[in-house]
N, C-alpha and C. Protein backbone atom coordinates (compact mmCIF):
# COMPACT_ATOMS: atom_id res chain seq x y z
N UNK A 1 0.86 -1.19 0.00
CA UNK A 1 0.00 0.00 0.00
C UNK A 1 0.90 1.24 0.00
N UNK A 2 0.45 2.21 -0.49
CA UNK A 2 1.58 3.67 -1.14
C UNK A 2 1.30 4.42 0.41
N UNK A 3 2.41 5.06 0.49
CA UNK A 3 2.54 5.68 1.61
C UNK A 3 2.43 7.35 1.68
N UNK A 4 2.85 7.49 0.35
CA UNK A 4 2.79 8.98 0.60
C UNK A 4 3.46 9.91 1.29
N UNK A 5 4.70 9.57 1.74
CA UNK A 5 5.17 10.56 2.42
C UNK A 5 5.03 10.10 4.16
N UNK A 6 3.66 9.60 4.44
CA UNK A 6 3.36 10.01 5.92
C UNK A 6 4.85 9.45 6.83
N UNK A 7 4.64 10.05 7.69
CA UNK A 7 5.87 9.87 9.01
C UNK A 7 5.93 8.47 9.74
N UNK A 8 6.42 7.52 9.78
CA UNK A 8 7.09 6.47 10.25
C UNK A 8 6.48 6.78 11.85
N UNK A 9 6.61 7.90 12.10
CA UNK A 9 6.30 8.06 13.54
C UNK A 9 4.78 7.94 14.41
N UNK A 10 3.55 8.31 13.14
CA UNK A 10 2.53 7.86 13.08
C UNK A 10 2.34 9.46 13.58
N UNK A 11 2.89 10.50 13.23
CA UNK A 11 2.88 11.71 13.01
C UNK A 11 2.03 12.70 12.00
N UNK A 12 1.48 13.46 12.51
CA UNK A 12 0.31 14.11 11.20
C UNK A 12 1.19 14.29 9.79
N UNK A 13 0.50 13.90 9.09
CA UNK A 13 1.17 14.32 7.35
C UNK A 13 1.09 15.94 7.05
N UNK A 14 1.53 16.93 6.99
CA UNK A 14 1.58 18.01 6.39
C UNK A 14 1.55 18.27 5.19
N UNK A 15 0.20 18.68 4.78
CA UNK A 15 -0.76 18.89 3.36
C UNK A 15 0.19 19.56 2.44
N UNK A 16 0.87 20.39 3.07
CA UNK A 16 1.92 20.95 1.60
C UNK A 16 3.19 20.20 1.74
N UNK A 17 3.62 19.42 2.45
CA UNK A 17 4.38 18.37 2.38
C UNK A 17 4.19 16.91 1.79
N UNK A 18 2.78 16.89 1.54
CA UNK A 18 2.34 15.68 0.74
C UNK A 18 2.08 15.94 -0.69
N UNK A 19 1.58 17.50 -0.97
CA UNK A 19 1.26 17.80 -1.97
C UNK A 19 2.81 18.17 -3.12
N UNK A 20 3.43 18.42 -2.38
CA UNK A 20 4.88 18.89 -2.69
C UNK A 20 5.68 17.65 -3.60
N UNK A 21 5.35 16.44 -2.55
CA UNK A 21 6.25 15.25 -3.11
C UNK A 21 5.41 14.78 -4.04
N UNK A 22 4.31 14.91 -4.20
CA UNK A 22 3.59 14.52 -5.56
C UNK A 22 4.08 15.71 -6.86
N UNK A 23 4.47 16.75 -6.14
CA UNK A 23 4.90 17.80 -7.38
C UNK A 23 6.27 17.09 -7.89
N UNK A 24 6.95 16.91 -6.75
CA UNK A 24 8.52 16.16 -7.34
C UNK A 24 8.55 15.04 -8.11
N UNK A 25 7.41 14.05 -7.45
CA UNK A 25 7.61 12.75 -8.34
C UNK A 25 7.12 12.99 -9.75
N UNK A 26 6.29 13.89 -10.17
CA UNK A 26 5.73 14.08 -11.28
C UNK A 26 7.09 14.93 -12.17
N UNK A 27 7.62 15.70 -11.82
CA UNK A 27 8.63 16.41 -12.53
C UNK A 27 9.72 15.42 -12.88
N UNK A 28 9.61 14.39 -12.08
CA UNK A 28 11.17 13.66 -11.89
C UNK A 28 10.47 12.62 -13.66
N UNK A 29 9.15 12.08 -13.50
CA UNK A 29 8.92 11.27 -14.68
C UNK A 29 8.96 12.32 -15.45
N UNK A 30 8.90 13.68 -15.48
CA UNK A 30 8.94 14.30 -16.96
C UNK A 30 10.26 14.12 -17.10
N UNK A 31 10.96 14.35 -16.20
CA UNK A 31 12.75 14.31 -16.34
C UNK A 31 13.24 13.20 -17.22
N UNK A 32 12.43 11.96 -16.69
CA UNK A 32 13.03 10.60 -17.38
C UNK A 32 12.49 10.68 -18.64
N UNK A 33 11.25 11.00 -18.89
CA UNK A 33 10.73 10.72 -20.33
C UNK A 33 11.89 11.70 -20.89
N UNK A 34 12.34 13.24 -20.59
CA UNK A 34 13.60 13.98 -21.70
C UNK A 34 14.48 13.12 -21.79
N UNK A 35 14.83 12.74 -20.72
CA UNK A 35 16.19 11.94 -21.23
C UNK A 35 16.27 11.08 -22.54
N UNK A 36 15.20 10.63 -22.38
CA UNK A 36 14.74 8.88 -23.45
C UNK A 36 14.50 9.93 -24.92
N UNK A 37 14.34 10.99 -25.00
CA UNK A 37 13.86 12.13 -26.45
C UNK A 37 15.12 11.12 -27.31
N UNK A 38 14.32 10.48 -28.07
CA UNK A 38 15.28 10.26 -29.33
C UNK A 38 15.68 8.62 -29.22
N UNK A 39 15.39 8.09 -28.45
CA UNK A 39 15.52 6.88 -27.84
C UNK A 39 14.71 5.68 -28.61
N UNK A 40 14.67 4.51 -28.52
CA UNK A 40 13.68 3.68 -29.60
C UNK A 40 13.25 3.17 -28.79
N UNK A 41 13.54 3.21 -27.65
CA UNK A 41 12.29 2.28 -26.65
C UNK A 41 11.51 3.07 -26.15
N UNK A 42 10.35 2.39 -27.13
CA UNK A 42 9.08 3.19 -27.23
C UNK A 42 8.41 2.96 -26.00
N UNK A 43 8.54 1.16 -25.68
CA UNK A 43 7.72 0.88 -24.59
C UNK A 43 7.98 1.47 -23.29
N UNK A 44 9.56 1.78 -22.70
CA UNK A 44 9.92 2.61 -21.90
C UNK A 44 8.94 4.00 -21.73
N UNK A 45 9.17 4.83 -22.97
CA UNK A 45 8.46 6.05 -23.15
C UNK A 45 7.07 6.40 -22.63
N UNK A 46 6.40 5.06 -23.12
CA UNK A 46 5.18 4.49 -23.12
C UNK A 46 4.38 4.73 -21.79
N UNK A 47 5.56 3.88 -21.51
CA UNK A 47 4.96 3.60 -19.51
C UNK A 47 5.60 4.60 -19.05
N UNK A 48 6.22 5.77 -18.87
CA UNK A 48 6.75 6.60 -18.39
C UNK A 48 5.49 7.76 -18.78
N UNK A 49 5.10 8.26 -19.27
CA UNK A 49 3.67 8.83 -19.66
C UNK A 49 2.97 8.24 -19.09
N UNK A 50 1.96 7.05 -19.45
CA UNK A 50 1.26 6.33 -18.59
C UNK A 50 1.23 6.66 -17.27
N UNK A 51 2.78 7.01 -16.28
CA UNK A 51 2.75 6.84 -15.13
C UNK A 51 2.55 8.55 -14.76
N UNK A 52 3.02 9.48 -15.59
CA UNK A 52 2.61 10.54 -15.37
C UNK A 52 1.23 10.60 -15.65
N UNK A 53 0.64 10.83 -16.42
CA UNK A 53 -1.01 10.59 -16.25
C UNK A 53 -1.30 10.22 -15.58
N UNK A 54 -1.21 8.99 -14.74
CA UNK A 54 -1.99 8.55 -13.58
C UNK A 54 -1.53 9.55 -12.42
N UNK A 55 0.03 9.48 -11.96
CA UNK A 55 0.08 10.26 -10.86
C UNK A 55 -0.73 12.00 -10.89
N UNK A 56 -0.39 12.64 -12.39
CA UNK A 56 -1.30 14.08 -12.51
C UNK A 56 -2.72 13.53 -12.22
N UNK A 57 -3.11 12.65 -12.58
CA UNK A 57 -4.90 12.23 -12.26
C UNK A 57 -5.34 12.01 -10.84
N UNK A 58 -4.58 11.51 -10.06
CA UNK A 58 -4.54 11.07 -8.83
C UNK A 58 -4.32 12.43 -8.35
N UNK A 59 -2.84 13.19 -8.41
CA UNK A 59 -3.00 14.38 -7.71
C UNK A 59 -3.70 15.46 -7.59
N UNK A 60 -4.30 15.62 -8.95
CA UNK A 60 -5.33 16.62 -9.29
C UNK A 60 -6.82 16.30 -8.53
N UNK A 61 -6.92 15.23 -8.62
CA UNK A 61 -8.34 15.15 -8.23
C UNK A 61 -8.32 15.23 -6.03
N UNK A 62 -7.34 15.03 -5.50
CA UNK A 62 -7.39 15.28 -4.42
C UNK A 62 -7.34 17.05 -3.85
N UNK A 63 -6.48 17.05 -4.92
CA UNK A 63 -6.30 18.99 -4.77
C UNK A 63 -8.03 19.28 -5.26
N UNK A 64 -8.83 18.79 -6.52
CA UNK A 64 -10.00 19.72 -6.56
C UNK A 64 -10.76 18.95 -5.65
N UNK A 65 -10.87 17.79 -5.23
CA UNK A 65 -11.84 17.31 -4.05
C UNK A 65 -11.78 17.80 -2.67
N UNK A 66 -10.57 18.07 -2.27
CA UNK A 66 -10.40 18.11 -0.63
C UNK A 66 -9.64 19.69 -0.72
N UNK A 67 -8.26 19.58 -0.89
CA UNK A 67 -7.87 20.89 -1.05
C UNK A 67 -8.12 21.82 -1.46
N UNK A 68 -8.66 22.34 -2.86
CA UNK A 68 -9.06 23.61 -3.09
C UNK A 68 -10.24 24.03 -2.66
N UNK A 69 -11.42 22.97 -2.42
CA UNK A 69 -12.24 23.72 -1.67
C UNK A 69 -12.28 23.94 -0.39
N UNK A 70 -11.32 23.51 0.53
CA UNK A 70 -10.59 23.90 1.85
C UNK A 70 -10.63 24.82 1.72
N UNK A 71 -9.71 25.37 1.14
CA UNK A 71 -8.65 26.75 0.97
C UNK A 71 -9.68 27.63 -0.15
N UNK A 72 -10.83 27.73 -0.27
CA UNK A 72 -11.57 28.09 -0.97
C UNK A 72 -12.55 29.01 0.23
N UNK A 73 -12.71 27.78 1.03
CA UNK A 73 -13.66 28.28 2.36
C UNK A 73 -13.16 28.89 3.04
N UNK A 74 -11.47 29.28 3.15
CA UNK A 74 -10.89 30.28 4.28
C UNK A 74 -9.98 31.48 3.57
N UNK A 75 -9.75 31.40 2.18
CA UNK A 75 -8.94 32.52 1.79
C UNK A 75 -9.96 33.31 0.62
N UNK A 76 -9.72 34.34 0.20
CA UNK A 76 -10.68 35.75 -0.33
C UNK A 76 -10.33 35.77 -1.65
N UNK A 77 -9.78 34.33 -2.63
CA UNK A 77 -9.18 34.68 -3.63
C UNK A 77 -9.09 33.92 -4.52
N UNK A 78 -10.80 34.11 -5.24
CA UNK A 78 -11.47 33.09 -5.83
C UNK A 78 -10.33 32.64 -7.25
N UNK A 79 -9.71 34.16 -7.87
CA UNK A 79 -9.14 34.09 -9.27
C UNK A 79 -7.72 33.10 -8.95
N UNK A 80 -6.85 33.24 -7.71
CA UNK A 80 -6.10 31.92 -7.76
C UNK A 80 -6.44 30.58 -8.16
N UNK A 81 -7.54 30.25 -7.10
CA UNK A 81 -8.28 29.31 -7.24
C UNK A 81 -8.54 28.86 -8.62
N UNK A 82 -9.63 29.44 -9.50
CA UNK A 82 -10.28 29.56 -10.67
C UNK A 82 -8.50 28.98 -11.19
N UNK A 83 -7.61 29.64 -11.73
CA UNK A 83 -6.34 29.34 -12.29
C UNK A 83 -6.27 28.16 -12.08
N UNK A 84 -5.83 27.71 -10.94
CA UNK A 84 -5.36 26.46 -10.69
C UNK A 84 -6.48 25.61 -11.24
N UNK A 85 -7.75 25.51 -10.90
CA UNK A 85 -8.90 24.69 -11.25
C UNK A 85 -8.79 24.19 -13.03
N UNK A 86 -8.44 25.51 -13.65
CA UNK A 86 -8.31 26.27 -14.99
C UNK A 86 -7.09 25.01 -16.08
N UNK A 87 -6.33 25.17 -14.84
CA UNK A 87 -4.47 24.45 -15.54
C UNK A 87 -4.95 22.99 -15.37
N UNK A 88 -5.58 22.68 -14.20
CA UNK A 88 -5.82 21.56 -14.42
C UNK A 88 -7.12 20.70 -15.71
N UNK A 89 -7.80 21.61 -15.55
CA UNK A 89 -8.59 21.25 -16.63
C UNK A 89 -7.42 21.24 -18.17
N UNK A 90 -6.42 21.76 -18.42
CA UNK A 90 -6.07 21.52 -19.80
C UNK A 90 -4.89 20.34 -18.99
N UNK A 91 -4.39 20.03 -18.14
CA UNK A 91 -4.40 18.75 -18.26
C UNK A 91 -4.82 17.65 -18.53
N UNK A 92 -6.10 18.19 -18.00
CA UNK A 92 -7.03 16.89 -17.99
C UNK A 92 -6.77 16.55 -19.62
N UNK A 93 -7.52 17.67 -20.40
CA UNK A 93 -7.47 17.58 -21.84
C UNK A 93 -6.35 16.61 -23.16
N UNK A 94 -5.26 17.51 -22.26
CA UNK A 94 -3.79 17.02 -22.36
C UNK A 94 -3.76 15.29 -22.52
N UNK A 95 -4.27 14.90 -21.26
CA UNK A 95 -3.84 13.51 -20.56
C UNK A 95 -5.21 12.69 -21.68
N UNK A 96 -6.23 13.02 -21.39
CA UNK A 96 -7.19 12.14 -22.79
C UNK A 96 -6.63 12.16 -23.74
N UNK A 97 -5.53 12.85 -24.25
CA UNK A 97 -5.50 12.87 -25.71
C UNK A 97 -4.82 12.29 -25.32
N UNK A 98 -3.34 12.02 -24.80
CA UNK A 98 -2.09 11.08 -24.75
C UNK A 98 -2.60 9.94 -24.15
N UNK A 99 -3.81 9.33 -23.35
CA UNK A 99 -3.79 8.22 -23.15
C UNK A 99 -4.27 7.35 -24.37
N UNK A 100 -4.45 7.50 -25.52
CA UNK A 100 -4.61 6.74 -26.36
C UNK A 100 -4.28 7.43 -27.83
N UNK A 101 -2.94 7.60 -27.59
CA UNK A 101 -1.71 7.76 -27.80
C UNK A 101 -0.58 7.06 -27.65
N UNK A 102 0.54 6.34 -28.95
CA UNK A 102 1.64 5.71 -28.37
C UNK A 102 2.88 6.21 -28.89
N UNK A 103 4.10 6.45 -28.38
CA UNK A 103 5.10 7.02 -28.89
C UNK A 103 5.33 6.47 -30.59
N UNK A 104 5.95 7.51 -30.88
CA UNK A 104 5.58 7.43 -32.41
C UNK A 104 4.49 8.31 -33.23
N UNK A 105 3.36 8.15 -32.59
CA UNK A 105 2.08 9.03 -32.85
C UNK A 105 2.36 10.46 -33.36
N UNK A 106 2.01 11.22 -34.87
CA UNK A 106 2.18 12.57 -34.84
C UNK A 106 2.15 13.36 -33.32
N UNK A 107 2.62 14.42 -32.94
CA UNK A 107 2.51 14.69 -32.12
C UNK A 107 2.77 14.41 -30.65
N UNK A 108 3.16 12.97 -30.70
CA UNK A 108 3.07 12.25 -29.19
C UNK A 108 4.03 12.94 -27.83
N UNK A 109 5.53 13.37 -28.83
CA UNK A 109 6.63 13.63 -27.91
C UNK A 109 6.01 15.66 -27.71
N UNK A 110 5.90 16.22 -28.71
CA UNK A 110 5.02 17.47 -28.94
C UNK A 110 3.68 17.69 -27.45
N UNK A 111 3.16 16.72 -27.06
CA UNK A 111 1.58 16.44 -26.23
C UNK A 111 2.88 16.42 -25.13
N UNK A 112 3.91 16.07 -24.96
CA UNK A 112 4.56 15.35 -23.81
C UNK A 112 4.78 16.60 -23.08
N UNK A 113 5.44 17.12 -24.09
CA UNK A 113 6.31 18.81 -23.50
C UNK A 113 5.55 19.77 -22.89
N UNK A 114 4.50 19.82 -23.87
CA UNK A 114 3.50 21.00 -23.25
C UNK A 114 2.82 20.68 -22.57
N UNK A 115 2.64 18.95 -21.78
CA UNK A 115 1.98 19.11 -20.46
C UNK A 115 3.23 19.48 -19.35
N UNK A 116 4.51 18.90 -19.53
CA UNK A 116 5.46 18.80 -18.85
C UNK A 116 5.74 20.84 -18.57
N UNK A 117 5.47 21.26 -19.33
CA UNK A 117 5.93 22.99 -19.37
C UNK A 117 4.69 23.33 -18.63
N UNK A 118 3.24 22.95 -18.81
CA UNK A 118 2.37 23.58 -18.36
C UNK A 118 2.36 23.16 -16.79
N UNK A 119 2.51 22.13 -16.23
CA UNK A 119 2.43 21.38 -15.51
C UNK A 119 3.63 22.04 -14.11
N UNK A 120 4.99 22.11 -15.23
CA UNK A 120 6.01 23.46 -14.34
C UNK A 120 5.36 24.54 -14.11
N UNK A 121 5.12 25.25 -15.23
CA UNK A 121 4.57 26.32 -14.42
C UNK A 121 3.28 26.52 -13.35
N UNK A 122 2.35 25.18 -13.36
CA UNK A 122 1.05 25.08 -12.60
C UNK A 122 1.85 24.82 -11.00
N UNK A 123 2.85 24.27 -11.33
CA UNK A 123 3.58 23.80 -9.89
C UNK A 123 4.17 24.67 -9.20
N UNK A 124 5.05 26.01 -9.88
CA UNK A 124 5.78 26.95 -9.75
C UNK A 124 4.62 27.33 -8.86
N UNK A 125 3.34 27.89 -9.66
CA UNK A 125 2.54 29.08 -9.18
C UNK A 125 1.65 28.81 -7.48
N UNK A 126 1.79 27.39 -7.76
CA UNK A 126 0.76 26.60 -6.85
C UNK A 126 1.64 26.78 -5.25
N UNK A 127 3.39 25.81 -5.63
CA UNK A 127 3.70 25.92 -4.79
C UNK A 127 3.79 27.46 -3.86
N UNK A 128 3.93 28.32 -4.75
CA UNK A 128 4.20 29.43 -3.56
C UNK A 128 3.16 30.35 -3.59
N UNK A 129 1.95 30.73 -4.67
CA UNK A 129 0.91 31.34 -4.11
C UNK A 129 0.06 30.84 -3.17
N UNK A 130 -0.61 29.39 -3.41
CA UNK A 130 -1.31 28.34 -2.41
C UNK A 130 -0.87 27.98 -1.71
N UNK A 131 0.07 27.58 -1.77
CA UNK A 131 0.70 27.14 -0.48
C UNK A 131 1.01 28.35 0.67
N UNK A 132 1.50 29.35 -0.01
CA UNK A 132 1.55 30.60 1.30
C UNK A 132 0.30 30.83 1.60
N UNK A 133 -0.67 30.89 0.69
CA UNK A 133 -2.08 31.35 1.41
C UNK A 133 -2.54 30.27 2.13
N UNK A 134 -2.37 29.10 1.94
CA UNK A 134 -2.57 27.87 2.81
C UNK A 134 -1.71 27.96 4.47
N UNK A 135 -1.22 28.53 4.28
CA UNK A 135 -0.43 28.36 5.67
C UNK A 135 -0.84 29.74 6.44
N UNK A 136 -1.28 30.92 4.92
CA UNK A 136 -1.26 32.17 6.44
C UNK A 136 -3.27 31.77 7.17
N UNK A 137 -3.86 30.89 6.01
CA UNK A 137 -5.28 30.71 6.71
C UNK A 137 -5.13 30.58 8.28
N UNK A 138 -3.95 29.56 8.56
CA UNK A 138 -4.12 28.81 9.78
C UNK A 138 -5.11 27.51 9.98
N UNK A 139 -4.99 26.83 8.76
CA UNK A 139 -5.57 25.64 8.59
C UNK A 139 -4.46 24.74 9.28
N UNK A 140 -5.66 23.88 10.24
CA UNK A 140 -4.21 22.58 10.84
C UNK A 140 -3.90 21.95 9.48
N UNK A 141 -2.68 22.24 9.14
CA UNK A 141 -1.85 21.37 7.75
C UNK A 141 -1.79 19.94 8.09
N UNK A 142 -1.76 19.03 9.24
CA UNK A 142 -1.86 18.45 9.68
C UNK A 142 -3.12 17.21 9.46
N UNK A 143 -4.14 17.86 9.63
CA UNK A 143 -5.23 17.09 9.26
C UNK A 143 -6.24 17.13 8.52
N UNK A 144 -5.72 18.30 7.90
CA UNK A 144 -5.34 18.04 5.85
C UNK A 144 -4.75 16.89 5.24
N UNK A 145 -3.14 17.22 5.36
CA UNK A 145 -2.64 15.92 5.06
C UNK A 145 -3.27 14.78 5.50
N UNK A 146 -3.81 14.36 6.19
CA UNK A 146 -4.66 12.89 6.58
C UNK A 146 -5.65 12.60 5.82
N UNK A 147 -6.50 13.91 5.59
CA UNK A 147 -7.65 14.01 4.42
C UNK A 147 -7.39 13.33 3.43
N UNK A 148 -5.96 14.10 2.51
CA UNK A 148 -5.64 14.11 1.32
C UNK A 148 -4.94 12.87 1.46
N UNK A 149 -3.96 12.13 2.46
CA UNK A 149 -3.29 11.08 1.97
C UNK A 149 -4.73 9.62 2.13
N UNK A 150 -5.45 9.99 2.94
CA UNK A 150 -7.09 8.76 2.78
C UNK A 150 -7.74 9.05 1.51
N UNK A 151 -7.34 9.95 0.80
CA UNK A 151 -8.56 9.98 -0.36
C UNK A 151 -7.09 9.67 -1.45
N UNK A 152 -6.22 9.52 -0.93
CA UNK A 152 -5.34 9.08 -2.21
C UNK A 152 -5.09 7.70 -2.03
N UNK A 153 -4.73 7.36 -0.77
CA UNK A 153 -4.60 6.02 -0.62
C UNK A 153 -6.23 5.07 -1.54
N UNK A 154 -7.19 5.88 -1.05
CA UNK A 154 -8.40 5.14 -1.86
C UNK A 154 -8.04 5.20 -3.15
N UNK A 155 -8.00 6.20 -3.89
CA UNK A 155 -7.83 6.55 -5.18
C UNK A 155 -6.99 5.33 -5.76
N UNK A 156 -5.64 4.98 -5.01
CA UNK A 156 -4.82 4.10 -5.21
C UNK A 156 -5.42 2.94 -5.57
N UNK A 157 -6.30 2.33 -4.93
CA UNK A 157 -7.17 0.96 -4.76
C UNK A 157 -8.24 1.06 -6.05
N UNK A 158 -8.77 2.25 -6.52
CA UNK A 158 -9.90 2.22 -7.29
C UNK A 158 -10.07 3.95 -7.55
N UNK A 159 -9.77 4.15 -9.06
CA UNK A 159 -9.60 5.57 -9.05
C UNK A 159 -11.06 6.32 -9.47
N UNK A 160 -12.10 5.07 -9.47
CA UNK A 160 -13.76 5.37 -9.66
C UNK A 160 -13.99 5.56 -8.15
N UNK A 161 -13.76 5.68 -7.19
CA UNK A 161 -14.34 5.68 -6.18
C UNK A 161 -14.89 6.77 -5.88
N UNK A 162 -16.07 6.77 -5.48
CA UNK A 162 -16.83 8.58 -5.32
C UNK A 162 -16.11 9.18 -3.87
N UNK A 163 -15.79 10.27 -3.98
CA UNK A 163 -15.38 11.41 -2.80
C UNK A 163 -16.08 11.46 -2.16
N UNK A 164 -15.51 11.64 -0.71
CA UNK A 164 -16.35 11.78 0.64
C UNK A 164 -17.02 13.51 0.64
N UNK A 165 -17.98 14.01 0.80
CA UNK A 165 -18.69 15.19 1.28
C UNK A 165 -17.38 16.19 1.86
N UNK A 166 -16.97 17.03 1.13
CA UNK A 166 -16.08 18.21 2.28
C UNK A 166 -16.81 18.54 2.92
N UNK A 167 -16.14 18.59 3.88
CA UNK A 167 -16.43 18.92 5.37
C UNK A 167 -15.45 20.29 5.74
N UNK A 168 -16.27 21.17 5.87
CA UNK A 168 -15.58 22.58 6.44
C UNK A 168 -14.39 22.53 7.41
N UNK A 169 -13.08 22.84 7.24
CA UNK A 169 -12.22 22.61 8.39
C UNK A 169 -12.31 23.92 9.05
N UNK A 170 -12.05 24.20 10.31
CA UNK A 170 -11.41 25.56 10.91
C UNK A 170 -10.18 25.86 11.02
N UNK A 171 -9.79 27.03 10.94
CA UNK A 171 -8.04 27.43 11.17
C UNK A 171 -7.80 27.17 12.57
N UNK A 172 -6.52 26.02 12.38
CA UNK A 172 -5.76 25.58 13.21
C UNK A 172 -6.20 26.68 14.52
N UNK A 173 -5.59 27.96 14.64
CA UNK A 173 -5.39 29.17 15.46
C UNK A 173 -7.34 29.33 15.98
N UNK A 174 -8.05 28.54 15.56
CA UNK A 174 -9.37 28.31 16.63
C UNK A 174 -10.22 30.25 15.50
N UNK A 175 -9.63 31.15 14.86
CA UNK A 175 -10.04 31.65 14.25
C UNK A 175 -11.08 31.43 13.01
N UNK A 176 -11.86 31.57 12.99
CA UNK A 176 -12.79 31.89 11.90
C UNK A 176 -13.20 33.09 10.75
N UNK A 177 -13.47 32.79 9.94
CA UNK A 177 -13.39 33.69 8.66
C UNK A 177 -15.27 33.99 8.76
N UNK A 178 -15.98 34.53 8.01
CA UNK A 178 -17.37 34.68 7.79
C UNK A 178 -17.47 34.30 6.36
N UNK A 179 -18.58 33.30 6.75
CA UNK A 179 -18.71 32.11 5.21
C UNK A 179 -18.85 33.32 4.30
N UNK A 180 -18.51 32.66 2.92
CA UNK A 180 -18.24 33.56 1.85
C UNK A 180 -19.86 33.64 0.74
N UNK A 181 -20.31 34.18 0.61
CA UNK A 181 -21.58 34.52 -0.13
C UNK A 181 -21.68 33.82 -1.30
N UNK A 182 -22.55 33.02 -1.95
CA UNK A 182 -22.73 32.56 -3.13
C UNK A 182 -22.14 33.31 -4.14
N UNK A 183 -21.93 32.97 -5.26
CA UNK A 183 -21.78 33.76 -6.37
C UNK A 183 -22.50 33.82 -7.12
């Protein structure tokens, strides 16, 4: 069973510390697929995509299930949000077209780059706008990460599995915000 990061110690997982190493492992398979540019093992290539798609599918859907609407309910700043929601949707796009797709394919190594570029910069922006606004909320990061590593660990087992109901967290610091008005 995938671990995710959590602490050996049986220690809370820290949500931008879980979300982080899913940013690394995903950069590290774009890393390997450059290397292979020009390479004839297709099947290598193959499954190296494959595995990025799944991990972007897996990570994305915990960030729009649990995380962004967290951090939706305690920070004032819908147009971050919207962005990120935004990048991921042309992943999504991205990833249908390359999953039935095989190296070789017009285009295939072309589909690779520009998720791999879009994907940097979605990570760049994420890690340090969201994530700082994630931390000045005063959300326990803590039991976040627990959220997000149970709905990935599921994901792991069965990536049809329907999402649990968000549930409103409060900032760590016992502070409260005033719910935010429909749009």
């Amino acid at each position: 069973m995938p671990t995710h990061g959590k602490p050996k110690s049986g220690a809370a997982i820290d949500a931008l510390v879980l979300l982080k190493a899913d940013h690394e492992k995903v950069k590290s398979l774009f890393r390997a697929f450059d290397r292979l540019r020009g390479d004839d093992d297709k099947q290598r290539r193959f499954e190296l995509v494959d595995d990025i798609c799944y991990e972007l599918t897996v990570h994305s859907m915990i960030e729009e299930e649990i995380f962004y609407p967290v951090l939706r309910s305690l920070i004032d700043d819908d147009q971050l949000l919207d962005e990120a929601e935004a990048d991921h949707g042309g992943a999504r796009d991205l990833i249908g077209q390359l999953e039935v797709m095989y190296p070789g394919d017009d285009h295939f190594d072309a589909m690779v780059t520009v998720l791999g570029e879009e994907m940097a910069h979605h990570i760049d922006r994420e890690e340090s706008e969201l994530f700082d606004a994630a931390r000045q909320s005063g959300i326990d990061l803590g039991t976040l990460g627990e959220r997000l590593s149970a709905r990935k660990d599921e994901l792991d087992e069965d990536l049809t599995s329907p999402p649990a109901p968000v549930e409103p967290m409060e900032p760590h610091n016992g502070t409260r915000r005033p719910p935010r008005l429909p749009n």
